[in-house]
Protein backbone atom coordinates (compact mmCIF):
# COMPACT_ATOMS: atom_id res chain seq x y z
CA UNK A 1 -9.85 35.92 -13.60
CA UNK A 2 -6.64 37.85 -12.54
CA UNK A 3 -3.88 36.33 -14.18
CA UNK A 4 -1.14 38.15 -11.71
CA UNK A 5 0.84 38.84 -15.03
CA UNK A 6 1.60 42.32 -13.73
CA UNK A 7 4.58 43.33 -13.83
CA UNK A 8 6.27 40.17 -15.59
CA UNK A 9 8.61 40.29 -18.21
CA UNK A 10 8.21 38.20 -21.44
CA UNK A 11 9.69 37.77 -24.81
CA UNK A 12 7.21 38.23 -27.93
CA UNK A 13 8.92 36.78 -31.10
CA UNK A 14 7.38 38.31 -34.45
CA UNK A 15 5.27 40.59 -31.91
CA UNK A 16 3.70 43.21 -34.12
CA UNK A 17 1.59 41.52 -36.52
CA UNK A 18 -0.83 38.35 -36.60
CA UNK A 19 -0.70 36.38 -33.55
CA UNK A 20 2.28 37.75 -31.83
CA UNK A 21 0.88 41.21 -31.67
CA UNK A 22 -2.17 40.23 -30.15
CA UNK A 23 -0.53 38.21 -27.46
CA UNK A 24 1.34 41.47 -27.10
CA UNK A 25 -1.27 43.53 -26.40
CA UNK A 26 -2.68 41.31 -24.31
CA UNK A 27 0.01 40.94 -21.95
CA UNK A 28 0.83 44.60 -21.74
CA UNK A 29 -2.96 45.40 -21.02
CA UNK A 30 -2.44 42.95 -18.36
CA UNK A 31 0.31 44.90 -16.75
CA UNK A 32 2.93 42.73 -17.99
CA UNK A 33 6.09 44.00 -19.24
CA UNK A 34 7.05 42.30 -23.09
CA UNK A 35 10.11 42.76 -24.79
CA UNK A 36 8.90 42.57 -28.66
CA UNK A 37 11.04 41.23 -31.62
CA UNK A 38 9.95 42.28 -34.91
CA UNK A 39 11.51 42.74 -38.30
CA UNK A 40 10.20 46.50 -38.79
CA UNK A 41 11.39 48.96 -37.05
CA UNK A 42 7.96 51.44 -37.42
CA UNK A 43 5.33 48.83 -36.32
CA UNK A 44 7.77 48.32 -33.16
CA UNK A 45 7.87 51.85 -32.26
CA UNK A 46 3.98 52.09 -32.68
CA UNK A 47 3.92 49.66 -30.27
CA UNK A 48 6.80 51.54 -27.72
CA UNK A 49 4.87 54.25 -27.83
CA UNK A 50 1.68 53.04 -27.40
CA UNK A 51 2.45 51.32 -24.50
CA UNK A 52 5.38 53.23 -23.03
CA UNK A 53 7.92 51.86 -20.20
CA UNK A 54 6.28 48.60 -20.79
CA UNK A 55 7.99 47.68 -23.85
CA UNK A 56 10.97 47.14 -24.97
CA UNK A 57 12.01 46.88 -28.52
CA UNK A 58 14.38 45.02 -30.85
CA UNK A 59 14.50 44.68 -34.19
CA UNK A 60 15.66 41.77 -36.48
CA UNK A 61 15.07 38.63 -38.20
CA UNK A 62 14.74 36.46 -35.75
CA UNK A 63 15.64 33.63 -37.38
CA UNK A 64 19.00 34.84 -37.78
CA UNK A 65 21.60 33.97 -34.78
CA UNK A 66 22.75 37.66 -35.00
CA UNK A 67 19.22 38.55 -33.84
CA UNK A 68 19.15 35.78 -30.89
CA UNK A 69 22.52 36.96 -29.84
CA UNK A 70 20.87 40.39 -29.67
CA UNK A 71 18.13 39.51 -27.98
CA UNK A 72 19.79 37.33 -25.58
CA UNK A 73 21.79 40.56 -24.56
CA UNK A 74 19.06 42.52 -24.11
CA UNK A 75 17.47 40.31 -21.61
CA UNK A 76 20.86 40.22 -20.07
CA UNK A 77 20.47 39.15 -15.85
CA UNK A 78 16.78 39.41 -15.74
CA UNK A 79 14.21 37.31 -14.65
CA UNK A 80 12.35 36.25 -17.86
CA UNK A 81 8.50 34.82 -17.17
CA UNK A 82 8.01 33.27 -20.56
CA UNK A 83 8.52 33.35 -23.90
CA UNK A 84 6.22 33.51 -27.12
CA UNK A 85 8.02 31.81 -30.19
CA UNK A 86 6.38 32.52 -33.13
CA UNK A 87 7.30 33.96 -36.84
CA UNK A 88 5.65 33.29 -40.05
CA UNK A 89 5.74 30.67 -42.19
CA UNK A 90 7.31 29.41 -45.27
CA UNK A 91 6.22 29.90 -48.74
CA UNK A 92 2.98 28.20 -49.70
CA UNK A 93 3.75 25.24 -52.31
CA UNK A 94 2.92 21.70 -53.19
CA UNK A 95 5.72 19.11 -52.78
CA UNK A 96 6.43 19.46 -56.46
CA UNK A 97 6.57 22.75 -56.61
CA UNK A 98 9.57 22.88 -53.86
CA UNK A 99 13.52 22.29 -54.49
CA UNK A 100 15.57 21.30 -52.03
CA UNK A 101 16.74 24.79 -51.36
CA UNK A 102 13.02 25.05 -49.87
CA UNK A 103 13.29 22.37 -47.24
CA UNK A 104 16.73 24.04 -46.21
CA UNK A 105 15.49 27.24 -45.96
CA UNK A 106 12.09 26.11 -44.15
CA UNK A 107 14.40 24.27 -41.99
CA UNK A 108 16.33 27.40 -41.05
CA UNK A 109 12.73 29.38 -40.88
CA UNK A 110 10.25 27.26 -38.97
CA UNK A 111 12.82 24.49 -36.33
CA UNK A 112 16.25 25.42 -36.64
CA UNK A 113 16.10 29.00 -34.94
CA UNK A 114 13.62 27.97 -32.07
CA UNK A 115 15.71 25.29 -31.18
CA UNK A 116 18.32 27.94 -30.72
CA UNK A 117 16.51 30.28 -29.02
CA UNK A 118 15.00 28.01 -26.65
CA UNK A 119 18.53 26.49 -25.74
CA UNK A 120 19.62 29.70 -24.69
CA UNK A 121 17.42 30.49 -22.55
CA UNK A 122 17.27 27.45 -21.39
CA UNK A 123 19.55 27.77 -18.03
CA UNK A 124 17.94 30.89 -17.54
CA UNK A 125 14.37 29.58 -16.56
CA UNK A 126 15.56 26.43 -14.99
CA UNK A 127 17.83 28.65 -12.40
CA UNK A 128 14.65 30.39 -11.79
CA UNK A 129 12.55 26.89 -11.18
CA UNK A 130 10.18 29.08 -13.26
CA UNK A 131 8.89 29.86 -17.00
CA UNK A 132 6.71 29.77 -19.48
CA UNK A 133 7.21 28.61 -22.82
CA UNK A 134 4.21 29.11 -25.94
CA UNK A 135 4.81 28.45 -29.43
CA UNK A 136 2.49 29.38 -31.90
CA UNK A 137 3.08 26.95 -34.76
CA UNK A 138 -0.41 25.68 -37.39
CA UNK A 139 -2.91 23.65 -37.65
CA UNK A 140 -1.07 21.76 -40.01
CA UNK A 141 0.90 19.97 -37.22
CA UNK A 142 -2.71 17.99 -36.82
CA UNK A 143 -4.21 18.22 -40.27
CA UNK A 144 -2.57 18.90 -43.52
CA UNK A 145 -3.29 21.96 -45.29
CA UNK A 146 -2.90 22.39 -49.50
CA UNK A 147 0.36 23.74 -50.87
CA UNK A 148 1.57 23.87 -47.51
CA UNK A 149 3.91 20.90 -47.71
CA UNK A 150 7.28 22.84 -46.02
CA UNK A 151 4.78 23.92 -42.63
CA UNK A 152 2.73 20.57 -42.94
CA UNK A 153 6.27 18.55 -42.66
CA UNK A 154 8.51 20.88 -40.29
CA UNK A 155 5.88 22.21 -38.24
CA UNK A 156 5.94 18.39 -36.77
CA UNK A 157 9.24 18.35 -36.04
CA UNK A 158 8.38 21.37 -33.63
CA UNK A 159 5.60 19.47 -32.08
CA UNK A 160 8.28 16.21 -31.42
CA UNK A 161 10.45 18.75 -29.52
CA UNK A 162 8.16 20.47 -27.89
CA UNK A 163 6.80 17.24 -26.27
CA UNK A 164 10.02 15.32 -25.63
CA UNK A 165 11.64 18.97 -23.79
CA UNK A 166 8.51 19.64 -21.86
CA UNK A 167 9.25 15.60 -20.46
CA UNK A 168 12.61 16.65 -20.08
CA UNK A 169 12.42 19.79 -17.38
CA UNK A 170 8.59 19.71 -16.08
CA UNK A 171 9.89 18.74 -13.07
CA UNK A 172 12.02 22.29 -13.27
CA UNK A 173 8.46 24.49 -12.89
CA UNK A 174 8.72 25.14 -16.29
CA UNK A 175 5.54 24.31 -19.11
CA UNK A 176 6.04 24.04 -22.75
CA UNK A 177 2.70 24.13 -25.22
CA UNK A 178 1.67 24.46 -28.68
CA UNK A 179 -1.29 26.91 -29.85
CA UNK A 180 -1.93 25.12 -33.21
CA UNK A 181 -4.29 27.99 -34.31
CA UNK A 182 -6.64 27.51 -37.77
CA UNK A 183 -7.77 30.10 -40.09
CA UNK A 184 -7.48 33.33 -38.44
CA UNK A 185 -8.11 36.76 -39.87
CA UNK A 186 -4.27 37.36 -40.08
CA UNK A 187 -1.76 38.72 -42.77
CA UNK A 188 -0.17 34.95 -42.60
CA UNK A 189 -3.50 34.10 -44.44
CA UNK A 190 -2.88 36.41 -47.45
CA UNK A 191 -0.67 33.90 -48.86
CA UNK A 192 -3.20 30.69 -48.99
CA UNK A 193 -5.56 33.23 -50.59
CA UNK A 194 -3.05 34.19 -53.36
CA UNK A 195 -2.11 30.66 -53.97
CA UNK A 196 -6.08 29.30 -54.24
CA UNK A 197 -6.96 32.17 -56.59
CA UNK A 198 -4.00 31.15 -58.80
CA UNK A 199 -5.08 27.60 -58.94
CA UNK A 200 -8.53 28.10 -59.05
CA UNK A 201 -8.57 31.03 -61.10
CA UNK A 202 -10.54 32.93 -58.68
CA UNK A 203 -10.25 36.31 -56.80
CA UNK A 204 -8.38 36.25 -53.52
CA UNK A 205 -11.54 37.11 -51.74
CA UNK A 206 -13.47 34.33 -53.30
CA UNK A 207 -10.57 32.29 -52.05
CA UNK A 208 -11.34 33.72 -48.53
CA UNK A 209 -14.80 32.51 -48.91
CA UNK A 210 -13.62 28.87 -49.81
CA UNK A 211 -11.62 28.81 -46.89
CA UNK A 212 -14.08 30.07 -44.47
CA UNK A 213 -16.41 27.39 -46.08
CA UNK A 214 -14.47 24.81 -44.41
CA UNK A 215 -14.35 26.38 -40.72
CA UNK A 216 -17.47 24.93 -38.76
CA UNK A 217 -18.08 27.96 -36.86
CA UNK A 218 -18.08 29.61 -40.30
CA UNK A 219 -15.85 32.70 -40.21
CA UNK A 220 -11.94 33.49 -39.68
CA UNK A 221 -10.81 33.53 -36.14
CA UNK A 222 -10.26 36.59 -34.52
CA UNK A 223 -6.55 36.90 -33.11
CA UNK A 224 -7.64 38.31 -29.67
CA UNK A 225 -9.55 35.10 -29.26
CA UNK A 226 -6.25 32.83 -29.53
CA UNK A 227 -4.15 35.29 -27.15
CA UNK A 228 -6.75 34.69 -24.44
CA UNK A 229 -5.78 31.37 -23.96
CA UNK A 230 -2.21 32.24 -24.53
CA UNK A 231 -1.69 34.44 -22.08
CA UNK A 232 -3.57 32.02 -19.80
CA UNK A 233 -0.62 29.33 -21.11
CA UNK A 234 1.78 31.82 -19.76
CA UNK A 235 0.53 32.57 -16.65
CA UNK A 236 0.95 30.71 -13.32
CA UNK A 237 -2.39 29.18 -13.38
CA UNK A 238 -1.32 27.00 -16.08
CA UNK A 239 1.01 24.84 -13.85
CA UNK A 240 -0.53 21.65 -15.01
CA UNK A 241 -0.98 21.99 -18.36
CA UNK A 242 2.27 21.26 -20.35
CA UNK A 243 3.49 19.14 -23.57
CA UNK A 244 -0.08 19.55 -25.42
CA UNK A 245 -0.50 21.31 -28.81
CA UNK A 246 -3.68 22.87 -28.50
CA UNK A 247 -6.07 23.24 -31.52
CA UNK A 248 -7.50 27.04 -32.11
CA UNK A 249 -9.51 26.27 -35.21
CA UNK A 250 -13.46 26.95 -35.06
CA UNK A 251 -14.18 23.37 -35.85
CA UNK A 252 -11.64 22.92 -38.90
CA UNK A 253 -9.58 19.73 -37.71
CA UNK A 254 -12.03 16.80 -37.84
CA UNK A 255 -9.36 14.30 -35.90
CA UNK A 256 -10.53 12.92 -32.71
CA UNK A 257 -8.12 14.26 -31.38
CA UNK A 258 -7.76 17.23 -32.49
């Protein structure tokens, strides 16, 4: 299927690792053109030069308003197609492992900054009767995962406005979704391996093996797998599909509906 994503311009939050990066790729092999926020400068200018006049790069913490303020600039008078939101998570802990300092800080880390970005940009893609908007959030938002009680609880609140905006300006042109991906072979899963083989007193890749032992289909998800879909999500053929968190899990969820 041509996806007509040539020569488009999107915005690729956390874009060179994990998920981000291979929604990246994606895009750009599709023609598209992707402006990609990362934290490190080198894995940003593997990417520029990988791909050439296709990408633009800025760095930052994206979670900071400095860096929206940045990147808002950058994009300046464009037209913007859609937007990935995505970063990684907060520190893996049970509820009473965390102080309150952790529920501020996921709050600043997983809502507080997409809400912000999203805002701005905003006006942009409802002057355009146009966009595309993906955020790549957990899982968790539809089943619980161990020690992950700052994800499990703000991850939610992501879903809530994802749903209620995507009520809000459908009407505009412009989609919302949620990829709510599993356990994928990513660097994000490092950390749930560390944490297991602490508890358990086990290697991290015997922890690896306990988590693949709950995934139906039996193995980690491959990244490219989940950025198929989401670059479907943000292309035009996805008119009709907006408001729905969409499970990327190989089985793992056992909800209904999941």
């Amino acid at each position: 299927m041509d996806l007509a994503l040539a020569g488009k311009l999107y915005l690729v939050t956390g874009g060179t690792s994990g998920f981000g990066k291979a929604i990246s790729q994606k895009l750009l092999q599709e023609g598209a053109k992707v402006i990609i926020n990362a934290r490190g400068e080198e894995k940003l200018q593997t990417m520029a030069n990988q791909f050439g006049d296709q990408v633009e790069t800025i760095a930052g913490d994206i979670t900071t308003d400095a860096t929206i303020s940045n990147v808002i600039r950058l994009i300046g008078d464009r037209k913007l197609d859609g937007l990935v939101v995505n970063a990684g998570g907060p520190p893996a802990k049970s509820f009473i492992e965390t102080e309150i300092s952790d529920w501020d800080e996921a709050y600043k880390s997983v809502l507080r900054w997409k809400v912000k970005l999203v805002n701005h940009l905003l006006e942009k893609f409802m002057s355009q009767s146009y966009g595309r908007i993906l955020f790549i959030e957990s899982i968790s938002v539809k089943q619980p995962i161990e020690d992950l009680v700052l994800s499990n609880s703000l991850r939610l609140a992501v879903i809530g406005f994802v749903k209620t905006l995507s009520q809000e300006i459908a009407q505009h042109g412009i989609t919302l979704n949620v990829l709510a991906p599993g356990y994928h072979a990513t660097p994000a899963m490092d950390r749930l391996f560390e944490k297991k083989s602490q508890l358990l007193g086990i290697s991290p890749s015997e922890a690896r093996v306990a988590f693949e032992s709950e995934i139906k289909t039996g193995k980690m998800g491959d990244p490219e797998d989940l950025a198929e879909l989401g670059i479907w999500l943000l292309s035009e053929s996805s008119r009709y599909v907006t408001g729905q968190t969409i499970s990327v899990d190989g089985g793992l969820a056992k909800g209904t509906f999941s």
